[in-house]
PDB file of N, CA and C in Angstrom:
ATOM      1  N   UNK A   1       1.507  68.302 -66.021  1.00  0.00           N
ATOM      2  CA  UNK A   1       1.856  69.212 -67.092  1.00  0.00           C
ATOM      3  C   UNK A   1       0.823  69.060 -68.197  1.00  0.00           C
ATOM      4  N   UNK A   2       0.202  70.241 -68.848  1.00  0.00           N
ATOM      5  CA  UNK A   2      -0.501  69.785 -69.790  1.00  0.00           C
ATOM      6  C   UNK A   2      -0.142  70.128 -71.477  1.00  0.00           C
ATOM      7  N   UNK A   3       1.210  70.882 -71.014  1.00  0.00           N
ATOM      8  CA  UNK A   3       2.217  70.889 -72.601  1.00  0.00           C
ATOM      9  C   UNK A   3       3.244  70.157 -72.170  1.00  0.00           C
ATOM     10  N   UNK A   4       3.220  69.439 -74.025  1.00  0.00           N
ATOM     11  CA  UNK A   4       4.989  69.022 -73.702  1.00  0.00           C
ATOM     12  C   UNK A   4       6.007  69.701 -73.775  1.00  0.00           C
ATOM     13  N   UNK A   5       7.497  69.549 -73.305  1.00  0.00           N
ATOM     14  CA  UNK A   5       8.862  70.290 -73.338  1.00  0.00           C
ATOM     15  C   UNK A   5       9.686  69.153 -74.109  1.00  0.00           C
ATOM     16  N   UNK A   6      10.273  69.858 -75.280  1.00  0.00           N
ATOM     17  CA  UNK A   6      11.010  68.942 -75.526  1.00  0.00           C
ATOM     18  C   UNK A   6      12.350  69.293 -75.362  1.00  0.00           C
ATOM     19  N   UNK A   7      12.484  70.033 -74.031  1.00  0.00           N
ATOM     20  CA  UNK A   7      14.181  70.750 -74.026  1.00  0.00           C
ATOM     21  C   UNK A   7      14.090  70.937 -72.429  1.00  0.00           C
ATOM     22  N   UNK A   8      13.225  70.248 -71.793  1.00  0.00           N
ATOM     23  CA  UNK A   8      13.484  71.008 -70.663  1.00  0.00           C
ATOM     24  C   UNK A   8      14.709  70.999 -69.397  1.00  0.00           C
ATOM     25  N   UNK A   9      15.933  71.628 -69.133  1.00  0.00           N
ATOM     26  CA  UNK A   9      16.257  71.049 -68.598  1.00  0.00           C
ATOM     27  C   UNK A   9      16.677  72.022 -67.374  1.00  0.00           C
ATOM     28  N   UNK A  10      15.565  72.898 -66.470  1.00  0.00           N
ATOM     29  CA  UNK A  10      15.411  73.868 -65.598  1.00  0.00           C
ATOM     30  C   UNK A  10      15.996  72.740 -64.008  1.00  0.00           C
ATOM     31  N   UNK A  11      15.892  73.858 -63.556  1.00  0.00           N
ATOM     32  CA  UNK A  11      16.307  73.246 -62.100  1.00  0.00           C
ATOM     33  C   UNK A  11      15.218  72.760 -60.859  1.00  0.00           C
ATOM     34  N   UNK A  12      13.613  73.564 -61.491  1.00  0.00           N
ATOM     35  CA  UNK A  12      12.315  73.181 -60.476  1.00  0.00           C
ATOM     36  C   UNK A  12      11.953  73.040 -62.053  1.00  0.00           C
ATOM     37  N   UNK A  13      11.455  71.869 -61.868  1.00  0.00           N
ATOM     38  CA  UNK A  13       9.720  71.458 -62.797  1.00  0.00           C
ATOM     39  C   UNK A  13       8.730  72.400 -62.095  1.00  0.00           C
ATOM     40  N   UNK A  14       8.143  73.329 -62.476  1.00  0.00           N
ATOM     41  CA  UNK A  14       6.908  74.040 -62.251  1.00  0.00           C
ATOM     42  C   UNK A  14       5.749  73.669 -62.764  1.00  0.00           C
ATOM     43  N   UNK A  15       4.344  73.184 -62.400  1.00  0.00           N
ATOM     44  CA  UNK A  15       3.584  72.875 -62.820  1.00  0.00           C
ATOM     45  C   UNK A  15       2.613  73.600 -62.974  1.00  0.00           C
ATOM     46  N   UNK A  16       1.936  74.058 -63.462  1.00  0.00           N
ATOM     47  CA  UNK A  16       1.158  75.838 -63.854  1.00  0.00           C
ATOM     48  C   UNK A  16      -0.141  74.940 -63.458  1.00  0.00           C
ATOM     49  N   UNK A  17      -0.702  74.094 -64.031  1.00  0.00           N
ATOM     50  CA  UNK A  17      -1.902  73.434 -63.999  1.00  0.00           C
ATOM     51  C   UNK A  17      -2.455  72.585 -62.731  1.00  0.00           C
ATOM     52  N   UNK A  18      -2.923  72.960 -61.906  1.00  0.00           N
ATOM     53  CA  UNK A  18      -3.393  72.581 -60.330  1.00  0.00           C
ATOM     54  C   UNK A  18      -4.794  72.274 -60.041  1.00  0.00           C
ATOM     55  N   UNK A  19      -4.288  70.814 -60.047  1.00  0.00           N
ATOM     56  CA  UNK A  19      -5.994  70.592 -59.839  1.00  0.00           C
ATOM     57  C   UNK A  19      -6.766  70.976 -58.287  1.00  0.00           C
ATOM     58  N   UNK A  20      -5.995  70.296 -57.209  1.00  0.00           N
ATOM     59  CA  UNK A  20      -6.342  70.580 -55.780  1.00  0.00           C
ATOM     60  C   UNK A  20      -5.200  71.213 -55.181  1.00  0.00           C
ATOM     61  N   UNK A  21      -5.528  71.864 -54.511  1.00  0.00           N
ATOM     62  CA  UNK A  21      -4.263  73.022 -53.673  1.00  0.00           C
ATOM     63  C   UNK A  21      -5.202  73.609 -52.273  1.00  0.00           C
ATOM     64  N   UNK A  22      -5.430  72.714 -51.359  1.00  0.00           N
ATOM     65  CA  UNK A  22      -5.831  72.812 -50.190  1.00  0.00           C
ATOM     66  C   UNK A  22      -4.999  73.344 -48.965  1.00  0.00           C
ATOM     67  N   UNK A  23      -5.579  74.415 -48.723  1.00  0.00           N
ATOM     68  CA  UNK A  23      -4.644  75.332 -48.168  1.00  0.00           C
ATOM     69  C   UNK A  23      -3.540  75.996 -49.112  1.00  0.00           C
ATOM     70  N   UNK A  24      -3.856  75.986 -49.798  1.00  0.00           N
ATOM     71  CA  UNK A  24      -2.514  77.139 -50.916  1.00  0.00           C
ATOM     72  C   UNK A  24      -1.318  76.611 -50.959  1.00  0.00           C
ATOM     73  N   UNK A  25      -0.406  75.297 -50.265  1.00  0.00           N
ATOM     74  CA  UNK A  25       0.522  75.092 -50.213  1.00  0.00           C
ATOM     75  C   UNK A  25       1.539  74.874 -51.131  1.00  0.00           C
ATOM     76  N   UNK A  26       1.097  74.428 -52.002  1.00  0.00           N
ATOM     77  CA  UNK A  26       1.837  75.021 -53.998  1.00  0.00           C
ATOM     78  C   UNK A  26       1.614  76.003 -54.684  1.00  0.00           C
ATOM     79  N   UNK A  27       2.622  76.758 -54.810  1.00  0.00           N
ATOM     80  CA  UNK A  27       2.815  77.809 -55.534  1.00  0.00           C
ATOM     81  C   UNK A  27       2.977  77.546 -57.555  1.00  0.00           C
ATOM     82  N   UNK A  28       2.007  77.551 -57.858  1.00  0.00           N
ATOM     83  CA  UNK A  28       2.554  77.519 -59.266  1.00  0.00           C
ATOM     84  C   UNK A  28       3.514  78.511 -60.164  1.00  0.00           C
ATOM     85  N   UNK A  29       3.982  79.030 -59.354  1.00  0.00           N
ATOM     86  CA  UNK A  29       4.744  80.433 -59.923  1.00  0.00           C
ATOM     87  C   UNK A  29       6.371  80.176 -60.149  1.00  0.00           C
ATOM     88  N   UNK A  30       6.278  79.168 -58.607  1.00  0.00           N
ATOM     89  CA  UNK A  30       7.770  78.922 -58.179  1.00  0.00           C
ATOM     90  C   UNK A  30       8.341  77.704 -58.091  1.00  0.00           C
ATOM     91  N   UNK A  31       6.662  76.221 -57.855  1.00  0.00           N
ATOM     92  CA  UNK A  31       6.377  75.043 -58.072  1.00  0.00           C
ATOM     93  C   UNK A  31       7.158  74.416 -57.351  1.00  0.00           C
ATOM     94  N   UNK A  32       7.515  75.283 -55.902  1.00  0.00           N
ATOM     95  CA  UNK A  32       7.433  74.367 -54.889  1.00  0.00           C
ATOM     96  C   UNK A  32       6.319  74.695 -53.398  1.00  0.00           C
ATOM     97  N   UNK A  33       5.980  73.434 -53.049  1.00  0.00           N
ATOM     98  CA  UNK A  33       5.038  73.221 -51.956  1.00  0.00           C
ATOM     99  C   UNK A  33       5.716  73.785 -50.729  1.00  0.00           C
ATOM    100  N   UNK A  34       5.156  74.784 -49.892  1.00  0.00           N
ATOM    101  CA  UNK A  34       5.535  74.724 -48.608  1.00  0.00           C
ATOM    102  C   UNK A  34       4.435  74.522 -47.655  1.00  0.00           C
ATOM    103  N   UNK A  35       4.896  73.712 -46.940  1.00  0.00           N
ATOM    104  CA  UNK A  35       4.543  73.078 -45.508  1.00  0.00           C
ATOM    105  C   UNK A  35       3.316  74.438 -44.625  1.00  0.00           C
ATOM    106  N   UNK A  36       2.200  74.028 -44.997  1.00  0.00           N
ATOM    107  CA  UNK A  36       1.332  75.300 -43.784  1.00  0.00           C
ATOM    108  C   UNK A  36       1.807  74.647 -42.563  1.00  0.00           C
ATOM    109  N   UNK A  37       2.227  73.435 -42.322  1.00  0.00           N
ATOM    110  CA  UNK A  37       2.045  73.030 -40.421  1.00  0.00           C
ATOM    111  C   UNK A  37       2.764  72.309 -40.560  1.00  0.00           C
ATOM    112  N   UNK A  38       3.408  72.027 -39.375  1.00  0.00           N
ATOM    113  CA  UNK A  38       4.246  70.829 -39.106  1.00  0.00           C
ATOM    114  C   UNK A  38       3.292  69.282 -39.344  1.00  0.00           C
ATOM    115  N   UNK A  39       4.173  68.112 -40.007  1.00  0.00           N
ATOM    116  CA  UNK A  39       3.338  66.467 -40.013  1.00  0.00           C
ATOM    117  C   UNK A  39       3.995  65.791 -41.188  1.00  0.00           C
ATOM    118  N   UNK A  40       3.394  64.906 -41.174  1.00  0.00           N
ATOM    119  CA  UNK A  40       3.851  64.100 -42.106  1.00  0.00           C
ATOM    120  C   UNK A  40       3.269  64.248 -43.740  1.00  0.00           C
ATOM    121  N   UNK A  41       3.865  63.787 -44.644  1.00  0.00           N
ATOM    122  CA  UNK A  41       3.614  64.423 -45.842  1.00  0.00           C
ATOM    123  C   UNK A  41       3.838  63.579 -46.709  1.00  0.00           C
ATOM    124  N   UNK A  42       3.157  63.131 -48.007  1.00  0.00           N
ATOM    125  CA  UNK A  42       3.247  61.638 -48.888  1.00  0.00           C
ATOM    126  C   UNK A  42       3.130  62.854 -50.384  1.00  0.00           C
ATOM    127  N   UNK A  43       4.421  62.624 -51.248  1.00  0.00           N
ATOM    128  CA  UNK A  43       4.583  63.170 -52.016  1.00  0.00           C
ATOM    129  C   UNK A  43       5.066  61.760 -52.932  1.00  0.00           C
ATOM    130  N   UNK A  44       4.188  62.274 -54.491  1.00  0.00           N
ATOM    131  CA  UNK A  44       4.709  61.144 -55.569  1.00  0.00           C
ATOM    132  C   UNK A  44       4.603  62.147 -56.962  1.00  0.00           C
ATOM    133  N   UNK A  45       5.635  61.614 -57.430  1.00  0.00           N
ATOM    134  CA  UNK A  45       6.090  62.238 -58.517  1.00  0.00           C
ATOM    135  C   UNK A  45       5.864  61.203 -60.060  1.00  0.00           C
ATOM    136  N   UNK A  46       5.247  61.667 -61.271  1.00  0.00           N
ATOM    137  CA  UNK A  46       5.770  60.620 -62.143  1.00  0.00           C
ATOM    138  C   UNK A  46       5.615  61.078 -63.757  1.00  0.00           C
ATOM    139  N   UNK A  47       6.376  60.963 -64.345  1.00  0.00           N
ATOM    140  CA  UNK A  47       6.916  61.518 -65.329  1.00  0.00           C
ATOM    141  C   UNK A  47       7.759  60.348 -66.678  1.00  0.00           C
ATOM    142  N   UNK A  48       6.979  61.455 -67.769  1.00  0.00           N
ATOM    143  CA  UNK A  48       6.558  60.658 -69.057  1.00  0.00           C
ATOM    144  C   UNK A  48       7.578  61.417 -70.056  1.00  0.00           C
ATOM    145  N   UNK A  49       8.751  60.594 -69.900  1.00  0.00           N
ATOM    146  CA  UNK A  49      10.173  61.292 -70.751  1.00  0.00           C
ATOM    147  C   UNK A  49       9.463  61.513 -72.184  1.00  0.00           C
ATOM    148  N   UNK A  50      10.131  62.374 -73.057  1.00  0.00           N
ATOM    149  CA  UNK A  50       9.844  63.150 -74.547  1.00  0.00           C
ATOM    150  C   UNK A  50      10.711  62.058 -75.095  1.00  0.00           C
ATOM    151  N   UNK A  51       9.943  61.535 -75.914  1.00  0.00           N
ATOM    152  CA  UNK A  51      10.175  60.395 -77.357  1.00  0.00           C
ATOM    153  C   UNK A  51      11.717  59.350 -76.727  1.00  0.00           C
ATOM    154  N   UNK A  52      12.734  59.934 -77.349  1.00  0.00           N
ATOM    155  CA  UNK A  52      13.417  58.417 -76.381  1.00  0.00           C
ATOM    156  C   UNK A  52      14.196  59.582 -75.984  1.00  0.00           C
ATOM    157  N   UNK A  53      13.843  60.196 -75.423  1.00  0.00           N
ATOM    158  CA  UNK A  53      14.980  60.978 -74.600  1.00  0.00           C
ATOM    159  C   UNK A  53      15.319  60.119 -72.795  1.00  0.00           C
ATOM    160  N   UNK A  54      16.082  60.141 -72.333  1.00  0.00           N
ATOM    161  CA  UNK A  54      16.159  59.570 -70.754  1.00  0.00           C
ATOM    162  C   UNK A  54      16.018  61.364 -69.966  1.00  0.00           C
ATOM    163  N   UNK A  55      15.361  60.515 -68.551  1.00  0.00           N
ATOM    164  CA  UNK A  55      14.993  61.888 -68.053  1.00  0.00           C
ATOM    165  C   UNK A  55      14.967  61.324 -66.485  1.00  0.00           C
ATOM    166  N   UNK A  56      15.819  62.088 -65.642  1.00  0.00           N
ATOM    167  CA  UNK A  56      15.991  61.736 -64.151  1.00  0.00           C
ATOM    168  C   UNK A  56      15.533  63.321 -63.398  1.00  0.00           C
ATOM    169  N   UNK A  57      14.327  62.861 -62.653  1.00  0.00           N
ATOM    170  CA  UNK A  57      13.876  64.040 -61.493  1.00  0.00           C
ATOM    171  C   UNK A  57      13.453  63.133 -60.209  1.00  0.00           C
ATOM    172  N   UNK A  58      13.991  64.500 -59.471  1.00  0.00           N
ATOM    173  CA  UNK A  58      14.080  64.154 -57.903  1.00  0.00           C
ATOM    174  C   UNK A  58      12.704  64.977 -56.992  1.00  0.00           C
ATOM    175  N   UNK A  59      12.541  64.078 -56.161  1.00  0.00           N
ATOM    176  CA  UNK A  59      11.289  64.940 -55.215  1.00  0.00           C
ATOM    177  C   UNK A  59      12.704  65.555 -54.172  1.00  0.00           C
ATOM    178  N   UNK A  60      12.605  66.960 -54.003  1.00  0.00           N
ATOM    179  CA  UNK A  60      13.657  67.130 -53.288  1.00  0.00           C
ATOM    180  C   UNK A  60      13.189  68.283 -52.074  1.00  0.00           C
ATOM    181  N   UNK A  61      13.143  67.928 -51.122  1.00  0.00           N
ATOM    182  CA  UNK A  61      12.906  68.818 -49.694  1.00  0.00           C
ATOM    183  C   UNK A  61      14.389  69.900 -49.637  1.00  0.00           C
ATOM    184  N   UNK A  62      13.883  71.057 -48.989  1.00  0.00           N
ATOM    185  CA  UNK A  62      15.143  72.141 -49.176  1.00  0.00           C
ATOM    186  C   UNK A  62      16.623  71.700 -49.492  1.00  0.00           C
ATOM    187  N   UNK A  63      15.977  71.755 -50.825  1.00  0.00           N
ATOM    188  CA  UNK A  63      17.683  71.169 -51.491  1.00  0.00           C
ATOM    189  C   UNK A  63      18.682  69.959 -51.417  1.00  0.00           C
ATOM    190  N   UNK A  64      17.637  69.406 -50.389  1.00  0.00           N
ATOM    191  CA  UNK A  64      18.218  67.701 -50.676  1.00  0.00           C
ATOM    192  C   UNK A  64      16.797  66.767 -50.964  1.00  0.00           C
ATOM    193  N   UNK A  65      17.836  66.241 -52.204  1.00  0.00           N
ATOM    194  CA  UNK A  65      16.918  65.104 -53.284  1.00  0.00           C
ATOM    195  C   UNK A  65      16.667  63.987 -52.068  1.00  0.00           C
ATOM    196  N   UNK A  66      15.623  63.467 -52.349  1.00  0.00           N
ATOM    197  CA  UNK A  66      14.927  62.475 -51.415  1.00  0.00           C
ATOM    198  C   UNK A  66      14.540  61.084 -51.863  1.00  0.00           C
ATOM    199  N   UNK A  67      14.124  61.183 -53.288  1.00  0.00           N
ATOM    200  CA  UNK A  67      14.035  60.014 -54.268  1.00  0.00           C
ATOM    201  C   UNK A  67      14.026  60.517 -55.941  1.00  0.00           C
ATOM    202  N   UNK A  68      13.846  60.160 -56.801  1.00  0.00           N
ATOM    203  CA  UNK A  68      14.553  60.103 -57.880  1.00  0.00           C
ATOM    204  C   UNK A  68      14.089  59.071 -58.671  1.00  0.00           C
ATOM    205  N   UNK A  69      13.131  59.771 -59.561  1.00  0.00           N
ATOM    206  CA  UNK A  69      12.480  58.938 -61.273  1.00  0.00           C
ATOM    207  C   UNK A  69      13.600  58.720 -62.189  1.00  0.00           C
ATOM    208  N   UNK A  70      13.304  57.561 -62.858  1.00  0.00           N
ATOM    209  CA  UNK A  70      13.916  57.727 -63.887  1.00  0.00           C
ATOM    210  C   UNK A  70      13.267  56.578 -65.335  1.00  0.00           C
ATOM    211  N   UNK A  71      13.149  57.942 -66.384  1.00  0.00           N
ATOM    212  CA  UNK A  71      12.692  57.063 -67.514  1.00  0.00           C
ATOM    213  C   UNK A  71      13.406  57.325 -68.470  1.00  0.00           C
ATOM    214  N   UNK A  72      13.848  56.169 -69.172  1.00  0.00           N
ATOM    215  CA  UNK A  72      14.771  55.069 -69.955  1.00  0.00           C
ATOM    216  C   UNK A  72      14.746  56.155 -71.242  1.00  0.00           C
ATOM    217  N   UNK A  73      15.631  56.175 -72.068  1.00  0.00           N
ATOM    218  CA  UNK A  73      16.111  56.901 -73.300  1.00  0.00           C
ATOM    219  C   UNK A  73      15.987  55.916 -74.775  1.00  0.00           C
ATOM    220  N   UNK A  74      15.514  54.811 -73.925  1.00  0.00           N
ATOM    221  CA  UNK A  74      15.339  53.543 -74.918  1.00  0.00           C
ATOM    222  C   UNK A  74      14.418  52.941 -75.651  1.00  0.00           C
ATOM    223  N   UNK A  75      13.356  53.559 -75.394  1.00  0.00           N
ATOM    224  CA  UNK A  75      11.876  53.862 -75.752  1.00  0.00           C
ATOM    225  C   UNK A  75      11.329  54.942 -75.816  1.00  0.00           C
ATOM    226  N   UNK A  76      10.594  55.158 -77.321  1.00  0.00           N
ATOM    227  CA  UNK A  76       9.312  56.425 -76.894  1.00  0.00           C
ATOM    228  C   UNK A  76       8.914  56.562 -75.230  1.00  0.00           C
ATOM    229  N   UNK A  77       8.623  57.802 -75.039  1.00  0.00           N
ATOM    230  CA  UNK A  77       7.481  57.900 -73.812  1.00  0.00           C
ATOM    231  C   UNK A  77       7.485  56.812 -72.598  1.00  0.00           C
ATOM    232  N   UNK A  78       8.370  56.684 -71.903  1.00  0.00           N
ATOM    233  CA  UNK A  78       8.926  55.982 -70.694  1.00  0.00           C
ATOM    234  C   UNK A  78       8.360  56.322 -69.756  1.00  0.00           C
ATOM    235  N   UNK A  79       7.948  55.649 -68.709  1.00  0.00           N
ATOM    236  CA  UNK A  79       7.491  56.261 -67.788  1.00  0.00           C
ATOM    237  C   UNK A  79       8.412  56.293 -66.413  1.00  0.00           C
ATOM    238  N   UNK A  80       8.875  57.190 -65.457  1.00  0.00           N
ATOM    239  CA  UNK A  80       9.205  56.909 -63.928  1.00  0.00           C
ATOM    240  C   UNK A  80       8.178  57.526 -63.207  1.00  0.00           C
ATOM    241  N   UNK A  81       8.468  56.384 -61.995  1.00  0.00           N
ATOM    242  CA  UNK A  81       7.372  56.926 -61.003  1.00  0.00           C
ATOM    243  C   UNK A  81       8.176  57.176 -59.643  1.00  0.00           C
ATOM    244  N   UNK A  82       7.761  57.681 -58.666  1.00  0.00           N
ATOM    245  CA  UNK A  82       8.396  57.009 -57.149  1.00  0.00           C
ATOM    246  C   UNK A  82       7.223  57.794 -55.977  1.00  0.00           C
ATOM    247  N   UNK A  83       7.700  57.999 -54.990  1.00  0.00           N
ATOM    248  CA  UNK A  83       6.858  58.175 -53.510  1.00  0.00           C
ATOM    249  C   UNK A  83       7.779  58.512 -52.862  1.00  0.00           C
ATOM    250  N   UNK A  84       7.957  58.963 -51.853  1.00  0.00           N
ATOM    251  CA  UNK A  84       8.496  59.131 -50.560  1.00  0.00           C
ATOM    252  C   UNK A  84       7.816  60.109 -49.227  1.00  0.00           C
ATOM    253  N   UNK A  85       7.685  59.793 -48.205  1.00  0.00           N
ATOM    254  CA  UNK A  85       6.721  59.982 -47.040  1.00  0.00           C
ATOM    255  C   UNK A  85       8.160  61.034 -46.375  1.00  0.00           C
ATOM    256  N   UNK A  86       7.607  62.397 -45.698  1.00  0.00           N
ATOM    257  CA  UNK A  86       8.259  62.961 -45.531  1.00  0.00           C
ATOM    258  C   UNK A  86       8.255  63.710 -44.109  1.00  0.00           C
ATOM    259  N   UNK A  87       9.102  63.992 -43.172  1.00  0.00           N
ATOM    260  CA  UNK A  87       8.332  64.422 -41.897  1.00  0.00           C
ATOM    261  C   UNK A  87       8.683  65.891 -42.345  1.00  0.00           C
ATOM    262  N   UNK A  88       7.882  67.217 -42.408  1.00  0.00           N
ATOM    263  CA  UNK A  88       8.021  68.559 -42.625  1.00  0.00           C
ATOM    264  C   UNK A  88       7.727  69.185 -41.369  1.00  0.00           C
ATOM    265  N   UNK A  89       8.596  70.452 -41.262  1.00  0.00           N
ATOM    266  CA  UNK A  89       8.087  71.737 -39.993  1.00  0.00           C
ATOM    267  C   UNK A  89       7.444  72.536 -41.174  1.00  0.00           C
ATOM    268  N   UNK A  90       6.686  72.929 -40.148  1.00  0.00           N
ATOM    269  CA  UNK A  90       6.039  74.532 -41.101  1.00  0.00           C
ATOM    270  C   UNK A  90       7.108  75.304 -41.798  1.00  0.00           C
ATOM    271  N   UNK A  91       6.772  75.361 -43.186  1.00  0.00           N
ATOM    272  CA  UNK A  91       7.861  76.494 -43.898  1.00  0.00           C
ATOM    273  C   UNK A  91       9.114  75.498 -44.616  1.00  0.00           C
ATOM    274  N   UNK A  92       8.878  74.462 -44.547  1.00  0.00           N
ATOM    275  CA  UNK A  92      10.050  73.257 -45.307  1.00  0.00           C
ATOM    276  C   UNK A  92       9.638  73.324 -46.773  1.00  0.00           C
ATOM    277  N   UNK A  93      10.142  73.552 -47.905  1.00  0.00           N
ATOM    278  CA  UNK A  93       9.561  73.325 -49.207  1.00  0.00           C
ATOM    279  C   UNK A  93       9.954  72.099 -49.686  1.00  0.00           C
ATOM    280  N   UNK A  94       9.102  71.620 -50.438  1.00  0.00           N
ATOM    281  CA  UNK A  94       9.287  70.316 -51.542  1.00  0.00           C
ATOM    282  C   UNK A  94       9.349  70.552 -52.799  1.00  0.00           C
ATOM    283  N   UNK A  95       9.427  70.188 -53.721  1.00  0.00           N
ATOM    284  CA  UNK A  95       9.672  70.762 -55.019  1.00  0.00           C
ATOM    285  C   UNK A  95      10.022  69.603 -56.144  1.00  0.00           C
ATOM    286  N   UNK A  96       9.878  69.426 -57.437  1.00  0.00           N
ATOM    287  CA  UNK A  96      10.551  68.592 -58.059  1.00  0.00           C
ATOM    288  C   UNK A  96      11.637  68.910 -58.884  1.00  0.00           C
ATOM    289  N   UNK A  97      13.057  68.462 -58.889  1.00  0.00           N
ATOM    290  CA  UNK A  97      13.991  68.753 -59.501  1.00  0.00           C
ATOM    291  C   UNK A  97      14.874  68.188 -60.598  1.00  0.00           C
ATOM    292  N   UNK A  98      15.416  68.860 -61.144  1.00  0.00           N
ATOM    293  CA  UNK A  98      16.022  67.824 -62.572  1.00  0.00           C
ATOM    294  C   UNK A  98      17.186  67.510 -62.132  1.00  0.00           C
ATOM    295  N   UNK A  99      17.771  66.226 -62.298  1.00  0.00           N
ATOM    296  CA  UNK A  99      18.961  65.465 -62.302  1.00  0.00           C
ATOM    297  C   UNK A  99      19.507  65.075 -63.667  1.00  0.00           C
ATOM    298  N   UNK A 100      18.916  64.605 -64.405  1.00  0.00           N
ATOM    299  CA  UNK A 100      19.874  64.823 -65.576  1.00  0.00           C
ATOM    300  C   UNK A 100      18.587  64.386 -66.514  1.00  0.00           C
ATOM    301  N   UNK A 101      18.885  64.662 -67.937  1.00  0.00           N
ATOM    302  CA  UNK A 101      18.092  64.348 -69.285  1.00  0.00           C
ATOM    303  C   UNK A 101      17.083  65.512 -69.569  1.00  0.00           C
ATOM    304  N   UNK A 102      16.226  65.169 -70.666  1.00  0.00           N
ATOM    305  CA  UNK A 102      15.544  66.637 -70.515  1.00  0.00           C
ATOM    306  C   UNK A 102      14.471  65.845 -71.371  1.00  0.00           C
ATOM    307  N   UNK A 103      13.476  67.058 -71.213  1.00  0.00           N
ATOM    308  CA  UNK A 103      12.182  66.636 -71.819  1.00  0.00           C
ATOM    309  C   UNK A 103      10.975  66.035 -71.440  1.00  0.00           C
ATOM    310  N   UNK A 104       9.250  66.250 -71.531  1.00  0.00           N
ATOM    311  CA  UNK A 104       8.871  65.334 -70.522  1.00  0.00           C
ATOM    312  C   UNK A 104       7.359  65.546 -71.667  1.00  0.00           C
ATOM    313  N   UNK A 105       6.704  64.641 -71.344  1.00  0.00           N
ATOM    314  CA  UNK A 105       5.408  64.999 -72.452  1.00  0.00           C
ATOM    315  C   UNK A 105       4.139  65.117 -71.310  1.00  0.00           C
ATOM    316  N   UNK A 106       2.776  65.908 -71.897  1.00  0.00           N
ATOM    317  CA  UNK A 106       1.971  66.206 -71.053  1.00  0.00           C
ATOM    318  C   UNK A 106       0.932  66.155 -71.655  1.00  0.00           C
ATOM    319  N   UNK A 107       0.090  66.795 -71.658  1.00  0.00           N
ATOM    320  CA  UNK A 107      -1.382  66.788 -72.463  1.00  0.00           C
ATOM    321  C   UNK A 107      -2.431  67.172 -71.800  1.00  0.00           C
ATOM    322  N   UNK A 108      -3.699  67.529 -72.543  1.00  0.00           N
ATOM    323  CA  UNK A 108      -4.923  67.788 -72.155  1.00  0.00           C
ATOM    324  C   UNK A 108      -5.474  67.117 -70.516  1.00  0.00           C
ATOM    325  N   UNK A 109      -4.992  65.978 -70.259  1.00  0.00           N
ATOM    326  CA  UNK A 109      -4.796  65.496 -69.049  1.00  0.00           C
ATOM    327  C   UNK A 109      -3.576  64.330 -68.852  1.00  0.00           C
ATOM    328  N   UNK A 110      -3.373  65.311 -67.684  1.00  0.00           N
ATOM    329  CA  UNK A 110      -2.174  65.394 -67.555  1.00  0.00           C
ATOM    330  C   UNK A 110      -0.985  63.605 -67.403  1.00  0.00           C
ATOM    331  N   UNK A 111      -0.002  63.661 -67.762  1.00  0.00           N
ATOM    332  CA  UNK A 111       0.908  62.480 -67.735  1.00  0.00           C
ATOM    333  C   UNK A 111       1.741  62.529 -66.856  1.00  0.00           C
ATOM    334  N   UNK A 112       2.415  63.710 -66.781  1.00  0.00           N
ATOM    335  CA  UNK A 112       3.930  64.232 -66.039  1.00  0.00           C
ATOM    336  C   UNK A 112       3.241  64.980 -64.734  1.00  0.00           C
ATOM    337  N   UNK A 113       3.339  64.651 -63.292  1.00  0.00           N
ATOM    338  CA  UNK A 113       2.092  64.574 -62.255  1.00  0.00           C
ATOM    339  C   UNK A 113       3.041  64.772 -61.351  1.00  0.00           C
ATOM    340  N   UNK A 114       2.956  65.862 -60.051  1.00  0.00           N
ATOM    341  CA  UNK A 114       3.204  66.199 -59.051  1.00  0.00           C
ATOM    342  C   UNK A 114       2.360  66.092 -57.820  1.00  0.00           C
ATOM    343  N   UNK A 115       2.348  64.908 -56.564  1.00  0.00           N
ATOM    344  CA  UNK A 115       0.748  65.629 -56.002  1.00  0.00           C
ATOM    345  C   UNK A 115       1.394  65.225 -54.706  1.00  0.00           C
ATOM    346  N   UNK A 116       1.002  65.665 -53.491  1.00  0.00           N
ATOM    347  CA  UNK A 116       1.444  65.610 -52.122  1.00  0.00           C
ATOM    348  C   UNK A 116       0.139  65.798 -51.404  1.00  0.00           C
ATOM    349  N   UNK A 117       0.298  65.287 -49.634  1.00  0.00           N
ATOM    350  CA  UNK A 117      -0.751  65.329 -49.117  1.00  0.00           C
ATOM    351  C   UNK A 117      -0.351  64.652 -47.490  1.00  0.00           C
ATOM    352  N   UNK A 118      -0.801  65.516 -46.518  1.00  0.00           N
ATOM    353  CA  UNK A 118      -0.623  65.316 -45.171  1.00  0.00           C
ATOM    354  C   UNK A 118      -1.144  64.505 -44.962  1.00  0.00           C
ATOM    355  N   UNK A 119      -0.130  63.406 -43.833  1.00  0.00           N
ATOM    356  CA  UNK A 119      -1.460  62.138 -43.357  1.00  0.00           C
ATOM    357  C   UNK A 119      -1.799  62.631 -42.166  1.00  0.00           C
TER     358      UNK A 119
END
């Protein structure tokens, strides 16, 4: 993300700002990834909660959450991170989703980070 939200509390995190997108498989419009081919897939998510707000997002494959950040409401600017390795068919989307809290900070380069990649 390269603005912050200090309210965000949508159902896909969309990330407008894309550095690599090999093969087109993220949509920044809709900011979820779909699968060009069937394989395996290493998606990490990590995210820089707004001032002490707490903030829980999920890497979530068609609508079921898979793993789940979470940064603390107890400090400025918290960080969560996580990973999870994923087996996809062609046409499976990934996406990141909100579970609870809101808010996330970003900047000129970037803090709050979406990135995936076939092994």
């Amino acid at each position: 993300m390269t603005s912050d939200s200090r309210t965000w509390r949508g159902d896909i995190l969309v990330f407008p700002h894309v550095i690599t997108n090999k093969g087109q498989g993220y949509s920044s419009r809709t900011g979820k990834f779909t699968a060009p081919r069937d394989g395996t897939y290493v998606f990490t998510v990590t995210a820089v909660s707004w001032e002490n707000n707490g903030l829980f997002i999920d890497i979530v494959q068609d609508g079921d959450s898979k793993v789940r950040t979470y940064s603390t409401g107890h400090a400025n600017h918290q960080t969560g991170t996580n990973l999870v390795v994923l087996e996809l068919d062609q046409g499976d989307a990934v996406w990141v989703g909100h579970f609870n809290g809101r808010g996330y900070n970003g900047g000129p380069v970037p803090v709050t980070t979406f990135s995936g990649f076939i092994l």
